[in-house]
Protein backbone atom coordinates (compact mmCIF):
# COMPACT_ATOMS: atom_id res chain seq x y z
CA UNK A 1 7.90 -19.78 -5.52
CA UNK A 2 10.89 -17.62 -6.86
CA UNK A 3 11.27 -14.02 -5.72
CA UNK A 4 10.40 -12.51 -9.09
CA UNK A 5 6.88 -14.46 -8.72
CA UNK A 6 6.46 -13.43 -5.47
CA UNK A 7 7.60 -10.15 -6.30
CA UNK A 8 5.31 -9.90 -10.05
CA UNK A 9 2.17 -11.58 -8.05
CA UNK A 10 2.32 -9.02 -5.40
CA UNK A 11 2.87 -5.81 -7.44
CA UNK A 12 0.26 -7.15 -10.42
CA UNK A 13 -1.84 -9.86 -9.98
CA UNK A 14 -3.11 -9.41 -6.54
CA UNK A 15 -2.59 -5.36 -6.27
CA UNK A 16 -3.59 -5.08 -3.05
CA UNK A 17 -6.06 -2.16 -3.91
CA UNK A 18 -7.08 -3.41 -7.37
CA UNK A 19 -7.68 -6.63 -6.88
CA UNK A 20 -8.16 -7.01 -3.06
CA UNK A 21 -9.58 -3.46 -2.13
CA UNK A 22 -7.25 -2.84 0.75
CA UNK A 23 -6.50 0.65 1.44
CA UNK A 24 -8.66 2.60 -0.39
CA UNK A 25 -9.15 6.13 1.46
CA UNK A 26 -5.71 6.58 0.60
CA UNK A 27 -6.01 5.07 -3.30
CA UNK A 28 -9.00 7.78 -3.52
CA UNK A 29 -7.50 11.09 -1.53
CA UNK A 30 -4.15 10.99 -2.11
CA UNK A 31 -4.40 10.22 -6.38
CA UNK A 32 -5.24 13.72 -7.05
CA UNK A 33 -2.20 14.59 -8.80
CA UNK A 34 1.07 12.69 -9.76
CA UNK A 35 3.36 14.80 -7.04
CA UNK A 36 0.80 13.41 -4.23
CA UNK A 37 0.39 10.28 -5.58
CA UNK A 38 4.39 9.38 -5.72
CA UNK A 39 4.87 10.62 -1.90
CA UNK A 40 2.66 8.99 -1.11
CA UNK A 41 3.35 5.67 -2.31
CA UNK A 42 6.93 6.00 -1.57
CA UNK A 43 6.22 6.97 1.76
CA UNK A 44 4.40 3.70 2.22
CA UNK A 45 6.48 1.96 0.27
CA UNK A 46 9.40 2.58 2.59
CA UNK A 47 7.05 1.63 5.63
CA UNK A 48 5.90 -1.40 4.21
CA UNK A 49 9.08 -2.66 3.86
CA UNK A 50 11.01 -1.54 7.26
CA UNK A 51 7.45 -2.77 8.85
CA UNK A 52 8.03 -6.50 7.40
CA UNK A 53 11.98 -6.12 8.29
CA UNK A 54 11.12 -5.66 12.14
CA UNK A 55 7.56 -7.39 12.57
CA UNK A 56 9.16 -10.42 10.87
CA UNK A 57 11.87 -11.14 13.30
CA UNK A 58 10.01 -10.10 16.21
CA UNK A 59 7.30 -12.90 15.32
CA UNK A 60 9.75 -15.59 14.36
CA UNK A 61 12.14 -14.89 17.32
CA UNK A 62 9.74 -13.93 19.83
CA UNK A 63 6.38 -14.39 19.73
CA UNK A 64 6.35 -18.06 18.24
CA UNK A 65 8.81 -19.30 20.40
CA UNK A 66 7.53 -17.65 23.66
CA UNK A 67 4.15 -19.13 23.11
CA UNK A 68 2.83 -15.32 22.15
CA UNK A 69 1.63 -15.47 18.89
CA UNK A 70 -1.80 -13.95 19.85
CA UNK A 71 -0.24 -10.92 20.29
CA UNK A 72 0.78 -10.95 17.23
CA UNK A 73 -1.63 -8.23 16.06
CA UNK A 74 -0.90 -5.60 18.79
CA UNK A 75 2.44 -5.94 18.08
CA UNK A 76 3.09 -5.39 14.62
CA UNK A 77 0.44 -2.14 15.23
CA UNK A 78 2.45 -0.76 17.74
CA UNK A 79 5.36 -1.05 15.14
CA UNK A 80 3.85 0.09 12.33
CA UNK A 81 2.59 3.24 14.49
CA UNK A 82 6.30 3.73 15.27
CA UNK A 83 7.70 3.47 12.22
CA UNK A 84 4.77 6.00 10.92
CA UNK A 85 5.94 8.66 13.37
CA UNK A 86 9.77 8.41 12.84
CA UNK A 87 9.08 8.83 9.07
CA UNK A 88 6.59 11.72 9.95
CA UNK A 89 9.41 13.65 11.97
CA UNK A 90 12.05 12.74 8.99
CA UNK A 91 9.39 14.29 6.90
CA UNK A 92 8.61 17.84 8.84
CA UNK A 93 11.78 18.30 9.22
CA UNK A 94 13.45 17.54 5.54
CA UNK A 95 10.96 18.18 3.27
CA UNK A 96 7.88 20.26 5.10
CA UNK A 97 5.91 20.99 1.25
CA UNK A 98 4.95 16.91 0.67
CA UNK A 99 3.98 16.49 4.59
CA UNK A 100 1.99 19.76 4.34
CA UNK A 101 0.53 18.10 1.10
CA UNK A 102 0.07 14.88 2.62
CA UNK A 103 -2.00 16.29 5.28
CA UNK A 104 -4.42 14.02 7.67
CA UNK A 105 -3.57 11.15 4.78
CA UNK A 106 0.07 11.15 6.48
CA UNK A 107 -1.91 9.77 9.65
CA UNK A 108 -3.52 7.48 7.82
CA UNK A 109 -0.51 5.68 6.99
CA UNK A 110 -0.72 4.70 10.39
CA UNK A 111 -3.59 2.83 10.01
CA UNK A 112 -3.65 1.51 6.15
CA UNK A 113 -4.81 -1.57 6.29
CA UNK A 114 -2.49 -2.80 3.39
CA UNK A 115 0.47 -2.05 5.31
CA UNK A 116 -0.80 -4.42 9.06
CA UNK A 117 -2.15 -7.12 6.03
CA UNK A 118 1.61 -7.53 4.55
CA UNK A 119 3.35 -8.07 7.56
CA UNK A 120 0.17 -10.65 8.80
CA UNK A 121 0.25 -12.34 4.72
CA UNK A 122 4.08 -12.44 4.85
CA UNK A 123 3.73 -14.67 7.59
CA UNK A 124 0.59 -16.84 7.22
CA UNK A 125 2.21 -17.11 3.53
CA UNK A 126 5.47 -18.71 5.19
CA UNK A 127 7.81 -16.94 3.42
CA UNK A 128 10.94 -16.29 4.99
CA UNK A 129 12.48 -13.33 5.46
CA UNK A 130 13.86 -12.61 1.96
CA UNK A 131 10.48 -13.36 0.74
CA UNK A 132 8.48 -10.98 2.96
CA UNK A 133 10.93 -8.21 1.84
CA UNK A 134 10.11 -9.08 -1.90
CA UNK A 135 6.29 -9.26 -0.71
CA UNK A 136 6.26 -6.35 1.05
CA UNK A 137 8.33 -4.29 -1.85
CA UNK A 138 6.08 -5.48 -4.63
CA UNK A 139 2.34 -5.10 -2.35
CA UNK A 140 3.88 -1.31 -2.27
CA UNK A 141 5.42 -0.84 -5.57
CA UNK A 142 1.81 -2.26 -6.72
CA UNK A 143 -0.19 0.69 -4.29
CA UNK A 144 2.15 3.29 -5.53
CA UNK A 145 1.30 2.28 -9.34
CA UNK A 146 -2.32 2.31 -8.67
CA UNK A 147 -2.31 5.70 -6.96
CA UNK A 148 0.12 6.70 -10.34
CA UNK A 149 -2.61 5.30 -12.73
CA UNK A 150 -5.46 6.71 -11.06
CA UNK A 151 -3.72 10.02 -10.83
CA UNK A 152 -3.49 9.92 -14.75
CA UNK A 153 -7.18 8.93 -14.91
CA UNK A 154 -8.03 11.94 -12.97
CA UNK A 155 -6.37 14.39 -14.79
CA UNK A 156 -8.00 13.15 -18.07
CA UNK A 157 -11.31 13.32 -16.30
CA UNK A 158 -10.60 17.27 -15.71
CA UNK A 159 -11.01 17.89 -18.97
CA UNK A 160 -13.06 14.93 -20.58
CA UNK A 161 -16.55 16.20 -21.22
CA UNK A 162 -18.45 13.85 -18.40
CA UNK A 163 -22.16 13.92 -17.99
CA UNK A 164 -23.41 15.98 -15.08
CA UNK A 165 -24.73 12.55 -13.22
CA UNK A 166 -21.58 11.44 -13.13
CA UNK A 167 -19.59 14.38 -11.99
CA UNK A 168 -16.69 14.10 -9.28
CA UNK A 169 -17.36 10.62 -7.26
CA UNK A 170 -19.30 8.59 -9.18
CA UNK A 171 -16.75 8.87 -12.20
CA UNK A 172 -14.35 8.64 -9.73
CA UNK A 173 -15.49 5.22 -8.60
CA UNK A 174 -16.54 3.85 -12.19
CA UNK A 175 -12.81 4.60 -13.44
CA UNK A 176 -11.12 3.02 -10.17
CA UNK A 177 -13.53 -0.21 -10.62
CA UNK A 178 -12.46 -0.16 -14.71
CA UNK A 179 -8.84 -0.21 -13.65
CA UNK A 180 -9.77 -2.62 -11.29
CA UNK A 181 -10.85 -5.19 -14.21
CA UNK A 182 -8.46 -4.09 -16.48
CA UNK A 183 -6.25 -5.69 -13.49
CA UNK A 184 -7.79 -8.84 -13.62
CA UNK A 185 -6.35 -9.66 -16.79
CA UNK A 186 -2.81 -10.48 -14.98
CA UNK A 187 -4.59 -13.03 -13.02
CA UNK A 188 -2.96 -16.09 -15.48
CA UNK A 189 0.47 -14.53 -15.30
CA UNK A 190 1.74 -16.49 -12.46
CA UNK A 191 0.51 -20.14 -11.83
């Protein structure tokens, strides 16, 4: 598969909150405005990627060859927990406004789900190491447009008139699972 497959199926076709409903307390709390939305998905954009850069090499190099593979899991949560709290202190201390923003959703980058399921799919995929940097750039690049889109949705809604039964989480839900059809149409893009 070439990287701009890997890349297009990652970020598109299999949006990891669209289409495979991975991370979705941050999808839903942090899409309340465009500003929010775009720290937060670059924030996890740039763990995403650094994860894959270090949990690949430490599997390849050390686990699988040391017979360790079954701590494979521990491992790349440790990192990812690491990585989390280096870009939290980058984040206090250079730009204090979009941590304040980010509030208790900053911790939960720690433990988003999308970000320990790329570095586990870039290796049960096999891809190499190029690859799982594609992967892991497009998986993040694909969360960061879905937070974008249903920021957009969300502002509409504010001043759409919306029936009082549907009213703040149910139209919520009903416009994240539209988007999330609308996404299946990408599905024959890549064979």
């Amino acid at each position: 598969m070439t990287l701009f497959k890997i890349f297009l199926s990652a970020f598109l076709i299999d949006n990891v909150v669209l289409m495979r409903f991975i991370a979705l307390c941050p999808f839903i709390g942090m899409s309340t405005d465009e500003d929010k939305s775009i720290g937060m998905g670059m924030a996890v954009t740039f763990v995403t990627v650094l994860a894959t850069c270090v949990t690949w090499p430490i599997y390849k190099f050390i686990l699988e060859p040391l017979g360790l593979v079954f701590l494979q899991l521990l491992v790349f949560i440790l990192v990812i927990a690491s990585l989390v709290q280096l870009l939290e202190f980058y984040l206090k201390k250079t730009s204090p406004m979009l941590y304040n923003s980010m509030g208790i959703y900053f911790a939960l980058i720690t433990t988003n789900c999308a970000i320990l399921a790329v570095t586990l799919d870039a290796i049960s995929n096999g891809y190499n190491f190029v690859e799982s940097v594609v992967y892991a750039a497009g998986v993040a690049l694909g969360f960061l447009l879905s937070l974008l889109l249903l920021a957009g949705i969300r502002r509409r809604i504010k001043t759409s008139p919306i029936p009082a039964f549907l009213k703040g989480t149910p139209i919520l839900f009903v416009s994240a699972a539209l988007l999330s059809i609308a996404f299946m149409g990408f599905g024959g893009l890549v064979k």
